[in-house]
Protein backbone atom coordinates (compact mmCIF):
# COMPACT_ATOMS: atom_id res chain seq x y z
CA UNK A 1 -34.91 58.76 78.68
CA UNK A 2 -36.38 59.80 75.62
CA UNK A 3 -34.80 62.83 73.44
CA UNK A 4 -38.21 65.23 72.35
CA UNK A 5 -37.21 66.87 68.67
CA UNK A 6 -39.30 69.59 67.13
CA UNK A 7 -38.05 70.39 63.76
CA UNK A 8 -39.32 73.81 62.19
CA UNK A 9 -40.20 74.25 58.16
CA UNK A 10 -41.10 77.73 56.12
CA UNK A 11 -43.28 76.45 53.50
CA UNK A 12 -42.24 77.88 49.84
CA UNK A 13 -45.04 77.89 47.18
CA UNK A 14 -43.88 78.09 43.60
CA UNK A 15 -44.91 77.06 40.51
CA UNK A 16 -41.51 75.40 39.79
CA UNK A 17 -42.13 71.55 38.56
CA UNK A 18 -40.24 68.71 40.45
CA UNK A 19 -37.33 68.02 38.17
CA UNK A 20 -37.80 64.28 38.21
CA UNK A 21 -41.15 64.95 36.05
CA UNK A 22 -40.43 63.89 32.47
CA UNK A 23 -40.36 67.34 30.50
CA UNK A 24 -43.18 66.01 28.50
CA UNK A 25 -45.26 66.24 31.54
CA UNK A 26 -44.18 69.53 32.75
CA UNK A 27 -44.97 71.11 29.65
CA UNK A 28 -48.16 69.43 29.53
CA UNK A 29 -48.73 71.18 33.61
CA UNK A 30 -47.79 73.98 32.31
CA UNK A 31 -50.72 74.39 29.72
CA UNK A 32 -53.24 73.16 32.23
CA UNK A 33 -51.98 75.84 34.97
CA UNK A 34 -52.95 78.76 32.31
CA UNK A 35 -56.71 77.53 32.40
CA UNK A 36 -57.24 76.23 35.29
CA UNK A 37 -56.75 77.37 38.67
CA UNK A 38 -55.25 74.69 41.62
CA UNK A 39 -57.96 75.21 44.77
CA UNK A 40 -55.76 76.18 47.98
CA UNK A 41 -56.44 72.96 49.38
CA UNK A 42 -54.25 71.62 46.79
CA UNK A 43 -52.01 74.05 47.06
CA UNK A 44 -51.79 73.22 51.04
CA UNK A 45 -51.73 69.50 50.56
CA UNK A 46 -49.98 68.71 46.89
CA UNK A 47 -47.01 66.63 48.47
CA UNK A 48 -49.48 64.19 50.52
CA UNK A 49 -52.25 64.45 47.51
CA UNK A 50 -48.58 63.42 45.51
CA UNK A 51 -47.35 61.01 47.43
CA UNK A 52 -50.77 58.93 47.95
CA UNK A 53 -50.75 58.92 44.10
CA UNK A 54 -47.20 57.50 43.41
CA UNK A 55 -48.49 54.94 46.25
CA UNK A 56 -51.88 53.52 45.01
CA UNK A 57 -50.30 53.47 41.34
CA UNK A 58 -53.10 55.51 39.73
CA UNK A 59 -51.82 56.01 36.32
CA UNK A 60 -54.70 56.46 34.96
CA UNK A 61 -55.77 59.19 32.65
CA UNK A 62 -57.25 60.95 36.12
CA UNK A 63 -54.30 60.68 37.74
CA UNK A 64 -52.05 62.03 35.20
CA UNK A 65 -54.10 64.93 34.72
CA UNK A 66 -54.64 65.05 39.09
CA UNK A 67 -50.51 64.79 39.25
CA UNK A 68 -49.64 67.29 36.55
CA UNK A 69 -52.13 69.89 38.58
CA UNK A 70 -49.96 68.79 41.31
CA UNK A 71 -46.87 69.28 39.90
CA UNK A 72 -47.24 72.92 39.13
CA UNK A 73 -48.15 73.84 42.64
CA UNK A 74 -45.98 71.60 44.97
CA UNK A 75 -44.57 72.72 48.75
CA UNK A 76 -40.98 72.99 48.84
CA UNK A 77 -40.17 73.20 52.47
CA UNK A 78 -37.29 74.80 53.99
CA UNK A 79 -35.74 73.80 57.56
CA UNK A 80 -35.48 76.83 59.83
CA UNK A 81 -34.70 75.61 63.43
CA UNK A 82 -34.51 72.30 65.21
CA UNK A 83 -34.99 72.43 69.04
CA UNK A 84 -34.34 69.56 71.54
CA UNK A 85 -35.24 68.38 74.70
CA UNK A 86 -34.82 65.33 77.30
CA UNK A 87 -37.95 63.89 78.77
CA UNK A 88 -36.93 62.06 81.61
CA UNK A 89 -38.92 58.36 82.00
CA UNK A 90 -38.70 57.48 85.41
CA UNK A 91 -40.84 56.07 88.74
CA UNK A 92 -42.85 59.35 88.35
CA UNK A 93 -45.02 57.82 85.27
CA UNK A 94 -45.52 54.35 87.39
CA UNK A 95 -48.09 56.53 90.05
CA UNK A 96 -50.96 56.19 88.08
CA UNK A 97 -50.68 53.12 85.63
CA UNK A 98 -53.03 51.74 83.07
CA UNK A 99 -54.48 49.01 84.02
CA UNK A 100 -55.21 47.26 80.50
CA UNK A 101 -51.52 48.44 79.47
CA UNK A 102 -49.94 46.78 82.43
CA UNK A 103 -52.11 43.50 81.38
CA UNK A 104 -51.13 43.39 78.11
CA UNK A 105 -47.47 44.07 78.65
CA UNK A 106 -46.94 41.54 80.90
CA UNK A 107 -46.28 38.55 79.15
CA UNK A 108 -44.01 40.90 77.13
CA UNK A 109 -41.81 42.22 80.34
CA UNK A 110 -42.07 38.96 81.85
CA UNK A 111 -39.66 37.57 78.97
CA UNK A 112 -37.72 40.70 78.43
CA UNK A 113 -37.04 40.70 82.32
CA UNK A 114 -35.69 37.42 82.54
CA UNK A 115 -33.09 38.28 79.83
CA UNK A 116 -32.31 41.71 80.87
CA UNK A 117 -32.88 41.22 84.25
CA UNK A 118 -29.61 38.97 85.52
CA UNK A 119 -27.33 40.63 87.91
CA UNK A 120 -24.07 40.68 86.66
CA UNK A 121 -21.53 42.65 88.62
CA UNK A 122 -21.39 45.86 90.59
CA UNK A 123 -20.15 49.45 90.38
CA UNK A 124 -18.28 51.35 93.08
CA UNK A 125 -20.29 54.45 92.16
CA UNK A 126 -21.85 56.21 88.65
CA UNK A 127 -19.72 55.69 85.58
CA UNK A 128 -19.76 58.29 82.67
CA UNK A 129 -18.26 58.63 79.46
CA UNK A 130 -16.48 62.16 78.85
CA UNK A 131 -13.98 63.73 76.94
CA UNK A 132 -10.87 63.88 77.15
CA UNK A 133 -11.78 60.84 79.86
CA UNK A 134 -14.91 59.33 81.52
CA UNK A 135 -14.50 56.58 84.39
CA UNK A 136 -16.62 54.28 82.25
CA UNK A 137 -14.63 55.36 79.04
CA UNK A 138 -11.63 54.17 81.27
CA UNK A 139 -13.07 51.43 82.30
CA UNK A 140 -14.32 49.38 78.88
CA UNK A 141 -10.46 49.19 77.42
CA UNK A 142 -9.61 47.93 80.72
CA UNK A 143 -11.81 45.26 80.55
CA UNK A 144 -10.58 44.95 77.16
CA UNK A 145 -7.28 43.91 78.51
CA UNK A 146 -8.23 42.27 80.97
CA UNK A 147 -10.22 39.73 78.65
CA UNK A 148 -7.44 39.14 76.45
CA UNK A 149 -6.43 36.65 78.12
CA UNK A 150 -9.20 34.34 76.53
CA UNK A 151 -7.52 35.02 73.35
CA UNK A 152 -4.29 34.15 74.27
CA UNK A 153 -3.55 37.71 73.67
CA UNK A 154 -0.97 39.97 75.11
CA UNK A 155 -1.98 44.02 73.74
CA UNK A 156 0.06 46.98 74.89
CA UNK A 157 -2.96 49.38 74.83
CA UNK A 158 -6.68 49.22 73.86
CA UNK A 159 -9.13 51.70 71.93
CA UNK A 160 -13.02 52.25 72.54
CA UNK A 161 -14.39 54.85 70.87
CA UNK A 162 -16.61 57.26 72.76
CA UNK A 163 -19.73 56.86 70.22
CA UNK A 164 -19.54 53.28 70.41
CA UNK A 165 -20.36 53.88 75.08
CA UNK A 166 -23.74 54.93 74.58
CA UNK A 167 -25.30 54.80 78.06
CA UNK A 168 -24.30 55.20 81.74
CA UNK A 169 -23.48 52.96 84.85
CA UNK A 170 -25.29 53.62 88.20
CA UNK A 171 -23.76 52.82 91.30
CA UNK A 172 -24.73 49.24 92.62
CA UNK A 173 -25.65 46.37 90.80
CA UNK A 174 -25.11 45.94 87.00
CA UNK A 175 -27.88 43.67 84.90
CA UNK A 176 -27.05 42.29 81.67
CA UNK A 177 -29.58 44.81 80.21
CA UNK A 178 -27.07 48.00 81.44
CA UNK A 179 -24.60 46.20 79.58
CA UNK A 180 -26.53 45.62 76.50
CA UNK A 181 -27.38 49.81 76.95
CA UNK A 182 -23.86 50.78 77.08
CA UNK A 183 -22.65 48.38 74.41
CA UNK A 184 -25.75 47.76 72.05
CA UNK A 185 -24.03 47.34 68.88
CA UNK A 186 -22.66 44.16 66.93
CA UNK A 187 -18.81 45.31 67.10
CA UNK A 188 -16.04 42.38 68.03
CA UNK A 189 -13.20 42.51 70.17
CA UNK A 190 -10.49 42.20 67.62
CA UNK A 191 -6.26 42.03 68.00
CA UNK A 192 -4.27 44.00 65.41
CA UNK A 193 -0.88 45.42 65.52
CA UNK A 194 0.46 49.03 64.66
CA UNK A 195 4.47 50.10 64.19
CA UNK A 196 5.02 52.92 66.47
CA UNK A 197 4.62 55.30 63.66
CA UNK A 198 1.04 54.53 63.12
CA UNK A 199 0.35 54.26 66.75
CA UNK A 200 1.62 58.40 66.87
CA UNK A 201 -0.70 59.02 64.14
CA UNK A 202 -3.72 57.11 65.55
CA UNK A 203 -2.79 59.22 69.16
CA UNK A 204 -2.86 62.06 67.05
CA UNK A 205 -6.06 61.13 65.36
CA UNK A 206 -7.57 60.18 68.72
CA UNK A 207 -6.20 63.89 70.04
CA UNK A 208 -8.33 65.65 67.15
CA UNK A 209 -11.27 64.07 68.44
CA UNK A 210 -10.68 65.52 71.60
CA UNK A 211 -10.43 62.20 73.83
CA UNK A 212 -11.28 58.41 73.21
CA UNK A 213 -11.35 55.65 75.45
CA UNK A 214 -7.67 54.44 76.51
CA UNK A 215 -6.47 51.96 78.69
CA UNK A 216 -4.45 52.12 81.34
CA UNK A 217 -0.93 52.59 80.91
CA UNK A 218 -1.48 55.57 77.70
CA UNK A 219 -0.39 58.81 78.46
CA UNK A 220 -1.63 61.75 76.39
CA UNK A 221 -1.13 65.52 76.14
CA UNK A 222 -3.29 67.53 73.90
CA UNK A 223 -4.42 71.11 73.09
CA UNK A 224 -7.79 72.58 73.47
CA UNK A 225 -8.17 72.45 69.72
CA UNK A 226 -7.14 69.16 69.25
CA UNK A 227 -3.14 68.72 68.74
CA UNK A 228 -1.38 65.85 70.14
CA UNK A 229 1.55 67.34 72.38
CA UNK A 230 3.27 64.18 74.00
CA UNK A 231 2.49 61.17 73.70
CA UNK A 232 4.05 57.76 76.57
CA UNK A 233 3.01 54.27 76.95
CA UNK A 234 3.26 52.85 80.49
CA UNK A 235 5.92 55.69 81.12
CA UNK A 236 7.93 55.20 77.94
CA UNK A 237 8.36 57.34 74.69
CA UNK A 238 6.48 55.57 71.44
CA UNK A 239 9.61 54.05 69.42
CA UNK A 240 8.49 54.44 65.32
CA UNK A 241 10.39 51.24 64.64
CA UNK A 242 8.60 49.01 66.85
CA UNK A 243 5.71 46.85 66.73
CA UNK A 244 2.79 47.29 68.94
CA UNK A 245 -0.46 45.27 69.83
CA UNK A 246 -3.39 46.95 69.97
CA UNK A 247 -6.97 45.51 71.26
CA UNK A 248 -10.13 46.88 70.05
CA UNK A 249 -13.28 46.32 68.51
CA UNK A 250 -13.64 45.51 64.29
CA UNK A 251 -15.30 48.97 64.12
CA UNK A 252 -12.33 50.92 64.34
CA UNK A 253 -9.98 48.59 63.07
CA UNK A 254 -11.66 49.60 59.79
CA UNK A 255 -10.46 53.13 60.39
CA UNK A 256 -14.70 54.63 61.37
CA UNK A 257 -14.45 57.30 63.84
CA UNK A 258 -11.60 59.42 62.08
CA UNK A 259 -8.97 57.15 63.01
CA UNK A 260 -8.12 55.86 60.02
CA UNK A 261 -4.46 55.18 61.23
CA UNK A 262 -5.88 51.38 62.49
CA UNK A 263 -6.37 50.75 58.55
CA UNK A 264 -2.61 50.03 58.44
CA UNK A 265 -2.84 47.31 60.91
CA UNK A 266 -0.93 44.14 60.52
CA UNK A 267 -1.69 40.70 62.32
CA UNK A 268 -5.67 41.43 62.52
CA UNK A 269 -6.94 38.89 64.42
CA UNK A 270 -11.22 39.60 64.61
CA UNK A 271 -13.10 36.38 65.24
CA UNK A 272 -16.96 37.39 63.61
CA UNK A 273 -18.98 35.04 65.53
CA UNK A 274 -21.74 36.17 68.23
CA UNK A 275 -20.16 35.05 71.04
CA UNK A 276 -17.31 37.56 70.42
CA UNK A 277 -19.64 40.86 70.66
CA UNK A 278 -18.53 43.28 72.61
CA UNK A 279 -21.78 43.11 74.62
CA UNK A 280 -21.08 39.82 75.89
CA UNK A 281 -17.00 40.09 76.60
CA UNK A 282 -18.14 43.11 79.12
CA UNK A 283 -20.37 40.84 80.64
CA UNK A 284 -18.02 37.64 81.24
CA UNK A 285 -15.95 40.25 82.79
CA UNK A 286 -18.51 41.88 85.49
CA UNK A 287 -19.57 38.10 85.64
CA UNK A 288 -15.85 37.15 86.95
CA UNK A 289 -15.63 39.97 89.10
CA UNK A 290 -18.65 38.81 90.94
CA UNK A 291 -17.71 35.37 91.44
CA UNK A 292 -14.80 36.64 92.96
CA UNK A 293 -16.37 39.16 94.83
CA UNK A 294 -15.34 42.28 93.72
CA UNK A 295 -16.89 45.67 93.05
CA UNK A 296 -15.53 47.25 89.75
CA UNK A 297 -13.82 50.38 90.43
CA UNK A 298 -13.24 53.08 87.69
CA UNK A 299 -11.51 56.59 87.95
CA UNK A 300 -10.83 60.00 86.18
CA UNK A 301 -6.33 59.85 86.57
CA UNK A 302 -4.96 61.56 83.54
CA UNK A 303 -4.82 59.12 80.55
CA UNK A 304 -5.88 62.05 78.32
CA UNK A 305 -4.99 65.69 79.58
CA UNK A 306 -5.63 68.79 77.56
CA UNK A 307 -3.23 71.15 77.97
CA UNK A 308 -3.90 74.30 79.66
């Protein structure tokens, strides 16, 4: 899918210099504008005539006087509207195909296939991420948990934040290229550990977003403008004293994404190397799940409810 984006301008013509000029120069602009007058086509075109002069370096004596002519007469634009729309890419483009395209992709999608292309798991049915809650922004902290295993690691809850999902699951199989869609950034699984206290303020943080990804087990309440009213893990009330282990990835544990309360983490435990990407631990889980036969199942059942 590609997003179409046609940004508007309203051209403004003035005779006000660009204020990076040296004053020197404007003055000197200024005396050439009362004898001489700039052609339209200058007018229409000073910021490309402008730009392609700053590029090719011509400090010459021509294009000092070409620039200062420039100068008085430059485009200021001003942005008016920006319209968007979703062009769907799918089977309907593959009717008619171009033949010498098709050859000379080929050795290109022959490659990318065979990376891409693996099976990895399968889904019970199309996965989303939504606020307050998706099924697939359920489903990546549960696999979080799940994988902590590897790490020796024991969390109470996970965190993925919603602008970190950035594609859908369709119902069937999974490749590793879906994966690499949903997940396509460099973030790290990492370990960290929050007292209770901070773990109220990051629900509360996570509330004024309006949802993130939780695993299973969190139970939140929140208002339609983004107040955290109750707040239980795995059925019990957050005690301020206590410790808690939290898995996420490294993005968040550096407090991106407004919740800042993961900056007061203790006990960060973020291995850096590639194999840890986030990419890859979502893919040794579908890969398990396979071997063993299972189709991964993901539901909508009240980690995050907005009050009514």
């Amino acid at each position: 899918m590609i997003i179409n984006i046609v940004v508007s301008f309203q051209r403004n013509i003035t005779g006000n210099s660009p204020i990076f000029l040296p004053a020197i120069t404007r003055k000197a602009g200024a005396k050439v504008r009362k004898n001489l007058q700039t052609p339209n086509f200058f007018r229409n075109f000073a910021p490309i005539c402008y730009c392609l002069l700053l590029m090719k370096g011509l400090f010459s004596l021509t294009g000092l006087v070409l620039m200062v002519l420039l100068t008085g007469c430059t485009t200021h634009y001003r942005l008016t509207n920006v319209n968007r729309s979703r062009i769907v890419i799918d089977k309907r483009y593959d009717a008619t195909p171009d033949a010498q395209a098709v050859a000379f992709l080929a050795p290109y999608k022959q490659k990318v296939d065979s990376v891409m292309g693996p099976v990895v798991g399968r889904v019970a049915h199309d996965m989303s991420a939504r606020r307050p809650e998706g099924d697939l922004s359920n489903l990546l902290p549960d696999i979080f948990m799940y994988m902590a295993k590897n790490y020796n690691e024991k969390p109470d809850f996970a965190v993925y934040n919603m602008g970190g999902i950035r594609a859908e699951l369709s119902k069937g199989d999974v490749t590793y290229g879906d994966v690499l869609d949903v997940a396509p950034f460099e973030n790290k699984i990492c370990f960290l550990t929050l007292t209770g206290e901070k773990v109220l303020e990051l629900f509360a943080q996570i509330a004024r977003n309006g949802g993130e990804g939780v695993s299973k087990g969190v139970q939140l309440v929140i208002t339609p403008d983004g107040k955290l009213v109750s707040a239980r893990l795995h059925g019990k009330e957050i005690d301020p004293k206590a410790g808690y282990r939290v898995t996420t990835i490294d993005y968040l544990s550096q407090g991106n994404d407004g919740l800042v309360a993961f900056k007061d983490c203790t006990e960060l435990y973020s291995p850096q190397e590639d194999w840890n990407n986030a990419r890859y631990v979502i893919r040794d889980f579908f890969s398990e799940m396979m071997q063993k036969g299972r189709t991964i199942e993901s539901r909508v059942e009240g980690r995050v409810v907005v009050e009514k």
